[in-house]
C-alpha atoms as a PDB file:
ATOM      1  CA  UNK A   1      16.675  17.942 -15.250  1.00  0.00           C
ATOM      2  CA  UNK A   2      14.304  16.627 -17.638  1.00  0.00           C
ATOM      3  CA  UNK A   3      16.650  16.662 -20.621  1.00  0.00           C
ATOM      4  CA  UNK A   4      19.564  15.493 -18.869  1.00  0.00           C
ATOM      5  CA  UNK A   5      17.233  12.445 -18.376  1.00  0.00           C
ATOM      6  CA  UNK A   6      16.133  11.870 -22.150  1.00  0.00           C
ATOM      7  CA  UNK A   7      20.121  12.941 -22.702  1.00  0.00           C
ATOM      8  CA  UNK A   8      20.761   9.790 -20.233  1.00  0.00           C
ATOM      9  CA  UNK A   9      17.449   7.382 -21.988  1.00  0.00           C
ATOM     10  CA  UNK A  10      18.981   8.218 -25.519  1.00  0.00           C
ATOM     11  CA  UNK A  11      22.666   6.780 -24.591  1.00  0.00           C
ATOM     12  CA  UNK A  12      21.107   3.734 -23.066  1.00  0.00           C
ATOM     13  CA  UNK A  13      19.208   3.116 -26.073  1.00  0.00           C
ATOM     14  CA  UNK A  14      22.199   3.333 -28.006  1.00  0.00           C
ATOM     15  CA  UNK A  15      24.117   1.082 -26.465  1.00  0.00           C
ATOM     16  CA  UNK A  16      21.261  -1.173 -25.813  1.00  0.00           C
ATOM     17  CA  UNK A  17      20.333  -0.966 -29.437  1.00  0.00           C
ATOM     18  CA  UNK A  18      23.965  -2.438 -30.487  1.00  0.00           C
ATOM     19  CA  UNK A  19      24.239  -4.563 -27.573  1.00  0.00           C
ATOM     20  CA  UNK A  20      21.146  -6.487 -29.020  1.00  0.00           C
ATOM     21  CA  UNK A  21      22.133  -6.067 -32.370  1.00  0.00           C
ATOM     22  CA  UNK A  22      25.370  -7.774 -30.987  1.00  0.00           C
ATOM     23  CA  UNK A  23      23.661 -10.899 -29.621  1.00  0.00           C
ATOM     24  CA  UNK A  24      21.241 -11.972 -31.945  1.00  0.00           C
ATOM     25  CA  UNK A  25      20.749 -10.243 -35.475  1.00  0.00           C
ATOM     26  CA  UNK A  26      18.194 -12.399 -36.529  1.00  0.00           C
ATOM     27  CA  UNK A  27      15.960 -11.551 -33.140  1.00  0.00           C
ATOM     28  CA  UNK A  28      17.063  -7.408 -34.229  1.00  0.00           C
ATOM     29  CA  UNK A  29      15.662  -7.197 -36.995  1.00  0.00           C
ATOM     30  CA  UNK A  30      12.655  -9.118 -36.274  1.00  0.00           C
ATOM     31  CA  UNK A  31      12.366  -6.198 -33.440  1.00  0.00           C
ATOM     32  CA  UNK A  32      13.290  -3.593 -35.504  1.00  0.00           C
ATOM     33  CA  UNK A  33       9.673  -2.504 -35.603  1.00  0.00           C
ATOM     34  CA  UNK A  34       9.435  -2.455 -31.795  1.00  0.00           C
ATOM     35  CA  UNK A  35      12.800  -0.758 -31.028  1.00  0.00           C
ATOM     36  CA  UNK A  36      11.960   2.449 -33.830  1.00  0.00           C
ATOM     37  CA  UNK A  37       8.261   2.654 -31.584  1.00  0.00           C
ATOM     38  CA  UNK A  38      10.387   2.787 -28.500  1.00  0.00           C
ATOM     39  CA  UNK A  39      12.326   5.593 -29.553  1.00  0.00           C
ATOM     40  CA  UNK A  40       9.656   7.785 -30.770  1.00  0.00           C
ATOM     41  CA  UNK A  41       7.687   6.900 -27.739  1.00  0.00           C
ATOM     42  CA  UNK A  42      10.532   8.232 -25.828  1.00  0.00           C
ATOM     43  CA  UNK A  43      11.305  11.451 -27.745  1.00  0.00           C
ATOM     44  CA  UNK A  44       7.269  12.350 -27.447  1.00  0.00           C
ATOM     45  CA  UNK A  45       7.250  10.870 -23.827  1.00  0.00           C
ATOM     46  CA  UNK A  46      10.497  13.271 -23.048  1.00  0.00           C
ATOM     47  CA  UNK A  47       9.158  16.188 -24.594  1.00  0.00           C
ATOM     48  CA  UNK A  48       5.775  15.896 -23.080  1.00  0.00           C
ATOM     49  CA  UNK A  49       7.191  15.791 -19.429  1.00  0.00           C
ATOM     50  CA  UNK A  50       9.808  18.921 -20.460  1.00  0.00           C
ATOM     51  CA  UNK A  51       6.527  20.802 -21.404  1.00  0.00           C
ATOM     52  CA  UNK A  52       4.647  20.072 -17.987  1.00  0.00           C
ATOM     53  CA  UNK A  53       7.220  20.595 -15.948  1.00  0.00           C
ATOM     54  CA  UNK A  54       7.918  23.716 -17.489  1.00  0.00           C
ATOM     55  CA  UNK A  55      11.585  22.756 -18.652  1.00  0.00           C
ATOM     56  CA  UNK A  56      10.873  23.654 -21.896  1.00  0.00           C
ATOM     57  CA  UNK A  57       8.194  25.448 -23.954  1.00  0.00           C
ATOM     58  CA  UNK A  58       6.314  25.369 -27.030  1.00  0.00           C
ATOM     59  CA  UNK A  59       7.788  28.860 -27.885  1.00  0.00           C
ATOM     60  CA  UNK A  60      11.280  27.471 -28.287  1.00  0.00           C
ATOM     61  CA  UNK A  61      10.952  25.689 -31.308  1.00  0.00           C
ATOM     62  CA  UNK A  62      14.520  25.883 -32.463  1.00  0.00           C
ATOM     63  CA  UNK A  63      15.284  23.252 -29.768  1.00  0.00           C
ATOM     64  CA  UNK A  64      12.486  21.370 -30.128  1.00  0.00           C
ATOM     65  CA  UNK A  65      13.167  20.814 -33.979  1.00  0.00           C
ATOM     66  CA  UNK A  66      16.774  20.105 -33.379  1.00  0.00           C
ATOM     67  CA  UNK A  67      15.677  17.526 -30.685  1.00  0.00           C
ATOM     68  CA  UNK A  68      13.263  15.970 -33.651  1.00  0.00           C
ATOM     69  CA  UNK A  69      15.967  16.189 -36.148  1.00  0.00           C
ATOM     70  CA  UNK A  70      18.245  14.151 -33.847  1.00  0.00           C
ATOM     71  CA  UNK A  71      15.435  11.193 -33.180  1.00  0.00           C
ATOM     72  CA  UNK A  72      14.870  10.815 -36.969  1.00  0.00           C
ATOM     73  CA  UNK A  73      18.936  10.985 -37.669  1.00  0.00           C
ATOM     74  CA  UNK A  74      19.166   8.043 -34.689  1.00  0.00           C
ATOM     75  CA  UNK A  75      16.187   6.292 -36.736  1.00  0.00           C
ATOM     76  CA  UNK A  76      18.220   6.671 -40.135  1.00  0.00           C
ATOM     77  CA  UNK A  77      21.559   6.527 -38.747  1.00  0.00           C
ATOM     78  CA  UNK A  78      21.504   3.675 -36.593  1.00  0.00           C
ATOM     79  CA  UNK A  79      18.170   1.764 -37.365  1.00  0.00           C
ATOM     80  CA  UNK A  80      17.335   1.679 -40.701  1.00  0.00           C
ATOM     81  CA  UNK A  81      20.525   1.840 -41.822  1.00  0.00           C
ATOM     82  CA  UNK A  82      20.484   3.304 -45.645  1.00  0.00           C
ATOM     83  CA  UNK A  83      22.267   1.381 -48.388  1.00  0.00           C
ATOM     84  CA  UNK A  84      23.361   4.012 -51.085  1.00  0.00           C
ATOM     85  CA  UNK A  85      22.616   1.522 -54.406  1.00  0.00           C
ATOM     86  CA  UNK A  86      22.636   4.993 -56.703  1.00  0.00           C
ATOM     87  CA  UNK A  87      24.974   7.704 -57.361  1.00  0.00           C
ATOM     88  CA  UNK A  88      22.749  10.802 -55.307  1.00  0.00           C
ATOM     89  CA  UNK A  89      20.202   8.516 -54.430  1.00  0.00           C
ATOM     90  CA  UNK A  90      19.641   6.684 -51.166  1.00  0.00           C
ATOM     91  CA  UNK A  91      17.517   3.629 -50.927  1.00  0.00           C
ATOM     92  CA  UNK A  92      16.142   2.082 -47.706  1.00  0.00           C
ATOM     93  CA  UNK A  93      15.880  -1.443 -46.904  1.00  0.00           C
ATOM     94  CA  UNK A  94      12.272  -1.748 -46.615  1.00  0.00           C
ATOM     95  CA  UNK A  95      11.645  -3.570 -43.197  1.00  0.00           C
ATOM     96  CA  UNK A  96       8.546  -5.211 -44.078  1.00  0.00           C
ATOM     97  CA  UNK A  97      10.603  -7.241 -46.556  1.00  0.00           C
ATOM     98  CA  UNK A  98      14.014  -7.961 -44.802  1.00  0.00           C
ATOM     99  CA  UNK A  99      11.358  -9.415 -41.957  1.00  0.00           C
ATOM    100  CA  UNK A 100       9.717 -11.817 -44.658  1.00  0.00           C
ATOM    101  CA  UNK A 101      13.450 -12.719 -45.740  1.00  0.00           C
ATOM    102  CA  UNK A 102      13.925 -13.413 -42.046  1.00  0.00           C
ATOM    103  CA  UNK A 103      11.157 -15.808 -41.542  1.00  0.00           C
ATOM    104  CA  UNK A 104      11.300 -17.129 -44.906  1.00  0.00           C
ATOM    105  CA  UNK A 105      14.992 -18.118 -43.872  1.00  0.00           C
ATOM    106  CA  UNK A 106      14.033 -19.631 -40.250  1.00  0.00           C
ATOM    107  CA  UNK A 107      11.011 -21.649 -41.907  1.00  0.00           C
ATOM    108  CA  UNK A 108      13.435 -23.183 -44.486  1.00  0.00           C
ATOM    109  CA  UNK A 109      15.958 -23.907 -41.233  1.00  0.00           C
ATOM    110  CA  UNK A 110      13.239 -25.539 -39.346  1.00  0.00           C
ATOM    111  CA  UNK A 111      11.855 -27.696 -42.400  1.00  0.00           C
ATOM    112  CA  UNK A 112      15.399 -28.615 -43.139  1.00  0.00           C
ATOM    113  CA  UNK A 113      15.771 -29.646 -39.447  1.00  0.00           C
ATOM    114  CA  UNK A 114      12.858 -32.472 -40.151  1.00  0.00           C
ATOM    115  CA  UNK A 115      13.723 -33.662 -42.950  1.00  0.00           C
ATOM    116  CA  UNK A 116      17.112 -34.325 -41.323  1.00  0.00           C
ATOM    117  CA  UNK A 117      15.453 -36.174 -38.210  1.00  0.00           C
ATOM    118  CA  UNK A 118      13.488 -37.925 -41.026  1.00  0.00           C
ATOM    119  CA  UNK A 119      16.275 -39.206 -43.290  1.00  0.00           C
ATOM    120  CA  UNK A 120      18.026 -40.435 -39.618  1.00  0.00           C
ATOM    121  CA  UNK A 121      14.932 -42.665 -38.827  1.00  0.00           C
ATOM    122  CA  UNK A 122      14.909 -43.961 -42.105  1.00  0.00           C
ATOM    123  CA  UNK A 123      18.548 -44.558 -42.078  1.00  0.00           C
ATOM    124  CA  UNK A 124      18.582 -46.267 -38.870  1.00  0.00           C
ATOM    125  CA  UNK A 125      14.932 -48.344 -39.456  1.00  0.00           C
ATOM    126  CA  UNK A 126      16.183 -49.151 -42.973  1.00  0.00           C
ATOM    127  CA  UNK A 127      16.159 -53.187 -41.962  1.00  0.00           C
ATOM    128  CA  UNK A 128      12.194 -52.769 -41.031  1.00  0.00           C
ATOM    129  CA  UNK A 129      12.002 -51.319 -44.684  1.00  0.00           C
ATOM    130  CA  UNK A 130      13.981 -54.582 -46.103  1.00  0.00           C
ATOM    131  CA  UNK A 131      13.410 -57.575 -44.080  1.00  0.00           C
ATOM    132  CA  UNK A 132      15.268 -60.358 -45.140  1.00  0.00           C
ATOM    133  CA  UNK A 133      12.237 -62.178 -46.904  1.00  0.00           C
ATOM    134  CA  UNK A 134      11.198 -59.261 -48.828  1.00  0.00           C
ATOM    135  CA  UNK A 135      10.541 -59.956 -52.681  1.00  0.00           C
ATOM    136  CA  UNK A 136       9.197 -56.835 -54.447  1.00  0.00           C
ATOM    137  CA  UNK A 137       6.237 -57.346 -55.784  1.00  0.00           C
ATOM    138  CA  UNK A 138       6.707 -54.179 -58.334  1.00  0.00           C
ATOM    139  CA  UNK A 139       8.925 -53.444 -61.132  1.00  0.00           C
ATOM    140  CA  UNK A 140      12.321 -52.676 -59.628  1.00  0.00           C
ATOM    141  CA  UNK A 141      11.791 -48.381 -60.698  1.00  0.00           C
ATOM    142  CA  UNK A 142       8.330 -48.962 -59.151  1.00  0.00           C
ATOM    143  CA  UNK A 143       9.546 -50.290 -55.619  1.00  0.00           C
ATOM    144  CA  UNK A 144      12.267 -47.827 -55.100  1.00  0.00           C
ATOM    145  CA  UNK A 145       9.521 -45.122 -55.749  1.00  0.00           C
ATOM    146  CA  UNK A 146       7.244 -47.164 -53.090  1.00  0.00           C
ATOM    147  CA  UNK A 147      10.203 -46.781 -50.906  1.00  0.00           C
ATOM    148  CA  UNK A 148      10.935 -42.859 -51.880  1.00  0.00           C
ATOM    149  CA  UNK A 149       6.859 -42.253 -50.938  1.00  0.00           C
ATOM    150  CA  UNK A 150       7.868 -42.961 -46.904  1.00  0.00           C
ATOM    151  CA  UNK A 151      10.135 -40.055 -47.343  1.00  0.00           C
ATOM    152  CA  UNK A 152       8.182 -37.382 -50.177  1.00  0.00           C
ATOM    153  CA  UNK A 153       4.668 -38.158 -49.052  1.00  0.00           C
ATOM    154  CA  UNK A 154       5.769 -36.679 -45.223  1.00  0.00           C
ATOM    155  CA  UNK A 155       6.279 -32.958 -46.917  1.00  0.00           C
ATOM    156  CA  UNK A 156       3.591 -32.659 -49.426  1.00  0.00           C
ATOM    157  CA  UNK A 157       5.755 -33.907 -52.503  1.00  0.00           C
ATOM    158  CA  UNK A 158       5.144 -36.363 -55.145  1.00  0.00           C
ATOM    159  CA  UNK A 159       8.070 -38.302 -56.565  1.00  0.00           C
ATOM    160  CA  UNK A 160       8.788 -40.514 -59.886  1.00  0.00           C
ATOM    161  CA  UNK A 161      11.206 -42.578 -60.589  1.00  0.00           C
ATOM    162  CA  UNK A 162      12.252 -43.172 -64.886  1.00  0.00           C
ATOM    163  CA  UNK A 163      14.994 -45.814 -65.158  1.00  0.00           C
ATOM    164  CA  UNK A 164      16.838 -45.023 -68.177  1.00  0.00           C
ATOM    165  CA  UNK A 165      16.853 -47.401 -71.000  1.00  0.00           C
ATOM    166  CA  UNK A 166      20.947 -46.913 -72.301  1.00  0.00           C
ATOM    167  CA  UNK A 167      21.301 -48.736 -75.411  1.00  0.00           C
ATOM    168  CA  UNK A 168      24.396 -49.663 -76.884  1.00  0.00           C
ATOM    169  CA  UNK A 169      26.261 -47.466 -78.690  1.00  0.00           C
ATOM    170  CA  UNK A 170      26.584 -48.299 -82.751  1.00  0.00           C
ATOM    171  CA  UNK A 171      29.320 -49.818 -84.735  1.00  0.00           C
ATOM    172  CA  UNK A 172      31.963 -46.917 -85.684  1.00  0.00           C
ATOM    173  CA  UNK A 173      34.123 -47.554 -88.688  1.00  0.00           C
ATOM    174  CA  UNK A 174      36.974 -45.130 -87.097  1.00  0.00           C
ATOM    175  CA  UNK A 175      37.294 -47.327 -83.175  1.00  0.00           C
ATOM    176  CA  UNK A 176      40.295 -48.572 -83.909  1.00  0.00           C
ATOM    177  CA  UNK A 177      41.862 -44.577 -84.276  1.00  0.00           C
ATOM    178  CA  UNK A 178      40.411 -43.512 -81.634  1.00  0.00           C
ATOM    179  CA  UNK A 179      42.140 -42.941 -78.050  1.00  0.00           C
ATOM    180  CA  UNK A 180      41.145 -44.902 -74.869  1.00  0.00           C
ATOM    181  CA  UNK A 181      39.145 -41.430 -73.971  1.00  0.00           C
ATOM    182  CA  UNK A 182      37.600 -41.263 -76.852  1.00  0.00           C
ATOM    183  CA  UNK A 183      36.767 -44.929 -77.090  1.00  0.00           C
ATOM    184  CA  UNK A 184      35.333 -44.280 -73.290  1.00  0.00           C
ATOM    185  CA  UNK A 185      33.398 -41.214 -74.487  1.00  0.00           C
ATOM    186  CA  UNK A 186      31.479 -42.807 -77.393  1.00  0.00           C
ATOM    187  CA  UNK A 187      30.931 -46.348 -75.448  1.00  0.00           C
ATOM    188  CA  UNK A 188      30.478 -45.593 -71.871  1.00  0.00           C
ATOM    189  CA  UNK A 189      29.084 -41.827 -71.611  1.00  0.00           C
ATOM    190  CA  UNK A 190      27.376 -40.890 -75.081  1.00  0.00           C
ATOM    191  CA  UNK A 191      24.887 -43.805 -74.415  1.00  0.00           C
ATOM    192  CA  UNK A 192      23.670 -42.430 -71.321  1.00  0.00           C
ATOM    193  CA  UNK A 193      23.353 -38.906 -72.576  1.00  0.00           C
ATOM    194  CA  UNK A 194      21.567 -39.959 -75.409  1.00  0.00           C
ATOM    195  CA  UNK A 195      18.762 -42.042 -73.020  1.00  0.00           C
ATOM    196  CA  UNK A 196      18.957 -39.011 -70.326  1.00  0.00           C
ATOM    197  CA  UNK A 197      17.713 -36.531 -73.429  1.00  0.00           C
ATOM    198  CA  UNK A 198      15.197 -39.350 -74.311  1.00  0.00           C
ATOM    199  CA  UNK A 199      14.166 -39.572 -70.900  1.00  0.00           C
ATOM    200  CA  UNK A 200      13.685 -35.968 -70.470  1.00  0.00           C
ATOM    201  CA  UNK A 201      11.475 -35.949 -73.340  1.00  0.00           C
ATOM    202  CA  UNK A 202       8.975 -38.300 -71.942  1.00  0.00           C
ATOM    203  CA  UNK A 203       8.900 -36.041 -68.110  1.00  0.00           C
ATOM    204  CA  UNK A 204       8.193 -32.680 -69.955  1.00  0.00           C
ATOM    205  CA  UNK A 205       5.030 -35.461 -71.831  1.00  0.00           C
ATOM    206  CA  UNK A 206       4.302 -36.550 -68.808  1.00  0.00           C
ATOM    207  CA  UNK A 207       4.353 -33.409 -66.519  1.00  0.00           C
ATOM    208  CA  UNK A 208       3.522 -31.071 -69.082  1.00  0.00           C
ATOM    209  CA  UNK A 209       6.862 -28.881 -68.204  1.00  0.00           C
ATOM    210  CA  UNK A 210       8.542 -26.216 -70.422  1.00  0.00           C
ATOM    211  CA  UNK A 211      11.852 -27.198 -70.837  1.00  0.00           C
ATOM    212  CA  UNK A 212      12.475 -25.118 -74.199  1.00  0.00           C
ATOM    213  CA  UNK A 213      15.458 -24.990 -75.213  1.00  0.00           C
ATOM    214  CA  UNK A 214      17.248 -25.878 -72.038  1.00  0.00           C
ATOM    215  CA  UNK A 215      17.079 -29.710 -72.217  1.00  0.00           C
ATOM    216  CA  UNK A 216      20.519 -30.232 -73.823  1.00  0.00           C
ATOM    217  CA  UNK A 217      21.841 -28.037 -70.965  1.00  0.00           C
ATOM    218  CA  UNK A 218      20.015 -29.956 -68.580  1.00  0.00           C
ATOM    219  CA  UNK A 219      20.576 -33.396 -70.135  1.00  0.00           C
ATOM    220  CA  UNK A 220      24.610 -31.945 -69.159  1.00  0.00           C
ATOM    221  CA  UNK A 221      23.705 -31.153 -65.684  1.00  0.00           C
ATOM    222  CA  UNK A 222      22.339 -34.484 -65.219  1.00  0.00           C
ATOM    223  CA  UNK A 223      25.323 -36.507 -66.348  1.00  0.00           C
ATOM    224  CA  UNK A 224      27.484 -34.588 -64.205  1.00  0.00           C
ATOM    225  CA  UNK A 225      25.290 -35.570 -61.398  1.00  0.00           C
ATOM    226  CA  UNK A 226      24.226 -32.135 -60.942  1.00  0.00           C
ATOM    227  CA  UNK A 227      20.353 -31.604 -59.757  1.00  0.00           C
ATOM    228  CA  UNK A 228      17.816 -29.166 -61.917  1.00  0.00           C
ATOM    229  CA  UNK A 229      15.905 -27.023 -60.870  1.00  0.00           C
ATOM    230  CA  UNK A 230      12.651 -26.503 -62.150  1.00  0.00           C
ATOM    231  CA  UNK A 231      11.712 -23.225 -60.557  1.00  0.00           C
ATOM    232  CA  UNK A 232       8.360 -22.349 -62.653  1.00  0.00           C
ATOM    233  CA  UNK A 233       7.363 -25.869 -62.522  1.00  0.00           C
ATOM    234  CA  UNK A 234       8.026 -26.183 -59.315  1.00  0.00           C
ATOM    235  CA  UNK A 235      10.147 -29.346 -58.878  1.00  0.00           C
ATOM    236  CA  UNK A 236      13.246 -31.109 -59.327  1.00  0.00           C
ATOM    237  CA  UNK A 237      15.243 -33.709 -61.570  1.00  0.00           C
ATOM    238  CA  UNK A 238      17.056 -35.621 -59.240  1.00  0.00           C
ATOM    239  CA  UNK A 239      19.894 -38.058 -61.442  1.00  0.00           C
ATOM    240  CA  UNK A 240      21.062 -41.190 -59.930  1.00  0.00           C
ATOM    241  CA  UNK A 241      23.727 -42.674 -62.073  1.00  0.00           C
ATOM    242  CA  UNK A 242      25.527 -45.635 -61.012  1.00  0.00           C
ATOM    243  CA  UNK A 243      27.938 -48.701 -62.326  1.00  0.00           C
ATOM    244  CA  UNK A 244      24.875 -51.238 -62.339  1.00  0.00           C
ATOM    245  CA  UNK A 245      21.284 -48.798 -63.134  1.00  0.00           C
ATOM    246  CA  UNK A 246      20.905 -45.236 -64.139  1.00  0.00           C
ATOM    247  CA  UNK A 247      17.846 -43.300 -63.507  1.00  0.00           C
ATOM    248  CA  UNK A 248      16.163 -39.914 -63.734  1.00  0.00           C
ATOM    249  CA  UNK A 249      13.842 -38.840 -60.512  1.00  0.00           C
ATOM    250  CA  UNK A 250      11.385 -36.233 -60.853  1.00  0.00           C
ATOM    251  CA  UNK A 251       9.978 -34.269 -57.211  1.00  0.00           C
ATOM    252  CA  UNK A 252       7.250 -32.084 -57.356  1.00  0.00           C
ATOM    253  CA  UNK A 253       5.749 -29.983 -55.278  1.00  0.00           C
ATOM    254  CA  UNK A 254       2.220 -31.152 -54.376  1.00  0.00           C
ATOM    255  CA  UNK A 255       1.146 -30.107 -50.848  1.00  0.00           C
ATOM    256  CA  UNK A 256       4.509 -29.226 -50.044  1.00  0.00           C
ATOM    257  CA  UNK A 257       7.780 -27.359 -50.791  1.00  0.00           C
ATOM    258  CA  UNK A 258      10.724 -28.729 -52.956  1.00  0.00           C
ATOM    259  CA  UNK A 259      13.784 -27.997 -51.105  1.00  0.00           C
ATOM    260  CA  UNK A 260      17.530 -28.575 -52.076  1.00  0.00           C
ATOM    261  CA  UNK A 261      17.943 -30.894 -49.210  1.00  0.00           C
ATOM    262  CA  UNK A 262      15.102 -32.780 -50.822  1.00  0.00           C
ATOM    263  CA  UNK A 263      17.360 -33.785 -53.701  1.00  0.00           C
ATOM    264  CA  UNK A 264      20.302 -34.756 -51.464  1.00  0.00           C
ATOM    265  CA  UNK A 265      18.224 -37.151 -49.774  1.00  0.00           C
ATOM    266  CA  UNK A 266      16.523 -38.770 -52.214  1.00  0.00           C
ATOM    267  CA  UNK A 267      19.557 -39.717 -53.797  1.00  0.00           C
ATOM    268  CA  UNK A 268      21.013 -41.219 -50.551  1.00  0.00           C
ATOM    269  CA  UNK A 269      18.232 -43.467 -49.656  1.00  0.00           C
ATOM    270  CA  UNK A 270      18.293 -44.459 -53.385  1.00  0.00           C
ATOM    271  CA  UNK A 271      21.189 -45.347 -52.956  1.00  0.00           C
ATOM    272  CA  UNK A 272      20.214 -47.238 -49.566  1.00  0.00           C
ATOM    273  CA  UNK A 273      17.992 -49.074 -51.251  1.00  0.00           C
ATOM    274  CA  UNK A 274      20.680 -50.723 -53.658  1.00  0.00           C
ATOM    275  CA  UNK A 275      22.652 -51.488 -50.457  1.00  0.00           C
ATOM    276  CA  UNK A 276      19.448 -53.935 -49.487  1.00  0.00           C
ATOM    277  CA  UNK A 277      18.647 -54.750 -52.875  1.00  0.00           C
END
C-alpha cells in the first residue's frame, strides 16, 4: 500500500514538475533548489513509512537501491538536466550559477523598467526643462551635460559631453578627378573622423582609459553611430552626430551601472534638447 502511494507521489511530481516548468521558467529554476529537497524528502519520507509499517525491510536492499537509483535518475533526468559539452564527458549546469544568471537578468529588467518611466517624464516635462525665457548661462556642451545630469545622476552615473572641433579639410591638388563620393568622403566624413580620433585622445587623458590599439576601430564605430563599450573601464562612448554639431559623450559608472539602454537614451534627449534649443 505504501509503495503504491510513493508510486502515486512520484507521478504527481512529475507532472507537477513540468506543469510548473510549463508556466513560468524563470520562477522553475529559481525553485529548482526547493523542488530537488521535495523529492528527496519524499523518497526518505516513503521509505521511512514502508519500514514502520513493515512494507518493506532493511534486509531487502536490492529494492531499496533500485528505489534510490530511480530518485537520483528523476534528479538527473528531469531536474538538472545534463548538457553533454564533451565527447564521454557530461557537464552539469551548476544551479548556483544559472540562479545568479536569473536574477542578474530580472535586476537588469527591472532597472531597465525605470529608466524607461524616467526618459517618459522627461519626455513629457521637457517644456519645464526649457521654458520659453531660458538663456543658458553655460557653454552650449556644458548645458546639454547640465541637462543629461537630470537623467545620469538618478542611476549612479556620471556623464561628459566633448563637442568635436571638425576642421576643414585641406586643399587637394587631385578634387577636380575625383568622383562626387569621393569628393563627399574627403570633405564631409574624413573631417569628422579625424576630430572623433582627436577627441578620443583627450577622454583616454582625461579618464585615464586604455584604449590601446583599438581607437581607430572605435573612432569607426563612432562615425557609424555605433556606441562603445568600455567594459574594463566601465563606461560608454555615446556619439551624437548631426547636420548642425557633432559630439562625443562619455558615461561612467560612478554609483551606478552603465546599461545599453543608457546609451539609447542619452542620445534621444540629446537630441530633445536641440528640438528646444
Amino acid at each position: 500500500m505504501a509503495f503504491n502511494f510513493f508510486v502515486g507521489a512520484l507521478l504527481v511530481f512529475t507532472i507537477g514538475n513540468y506543469l510548473f516548468f510549463l508556466w513560468d521558467q524563470q520562477k522553475y529554476w529559481l525553485s529548482l533548489t526547493k523542488i530537488r529537497k521535495t523529492l528527496y524528502t519524499l523518497f526518505v519520507s516513503a521509505l521511512a513509512v514502508g519500514l514502520l509499517v513493515r512494507e518493506t525491510h532493511l534486509s531487502n536492499w536490492p529494492f531499496i537501491l533500485t528505489l534510490t537509483t530511480i530518485i537520483i535518475f528523476m534528479d538527473l533526468a528531469l531536474l538538472l538536466t545534463p548538457s553533454i559539452m564533451k565527447l564521454w564527458k557530461a557537464e552539469f549546469e551548476h544551479n548556483n550559477d544559472l540562479q545568479n544568471i536569473i536574477l542578474t537578468y530580472e535586476k537588469v529588467r527591472k532597472a531597465n523598467y525605470r529608466r524607461v518611466e524616467t526618459m517618459s517624464a522627461m519626455i513629457q516635462n521637457a517644456h519645464n526643462y526649457f521654458p520659453e525665457d531660458y538663456f543658458p548661462m553655460l557653454s552650449r556642451a556644458r548645458d546639454i551635460e547640465r541637462y543629461l545630469k537630470e537623467y545620469t545622476d538618478l542611476y549612479g552615473i556620471s556623464v561628459q559631453v566633448s563637442p568635436l572641433e571638425v576642421s576643414p579639410p585641406e586643399y587637394n591638388p587631385g578634387w577636380e578627378t575625383m568622383s562626387e563620393e569621393e569628393k563627399y568622403e574627403y570633405e564631409e566624413v574624413q573631417p569628422v573622423y579625424e576630430a572623433i580620433l582627436r577627441q578620443l585622445d583627450t577622454i583616454e587623458a582625461t579618464h585615464n582609459f586604455e584604449m590601446g590599439n583599438h581607437k581607430e576601430e572605435y573612432a569607426d564605430y563612432l562615425l557609424q553611430y555605433e556606441v562603445v563599450s568600455l567594459i574594463e573601464e566601465e563606461s560608454m562612448i555615446v556619439p551624437v552626430i548631426n547636420q548642425k554639431e557633432h559630439y562625443l559623450i562619455v558615461l561612467k559608472s560612478e554609483r551606478g551601472e552603465v546599461l545599453e539602454i543608457d546609451a539609447l537614451h542619452i542620445v534621444n534627449l540629446t537630441n530633445l534638447y536641440h528640438l528646444y534649443r
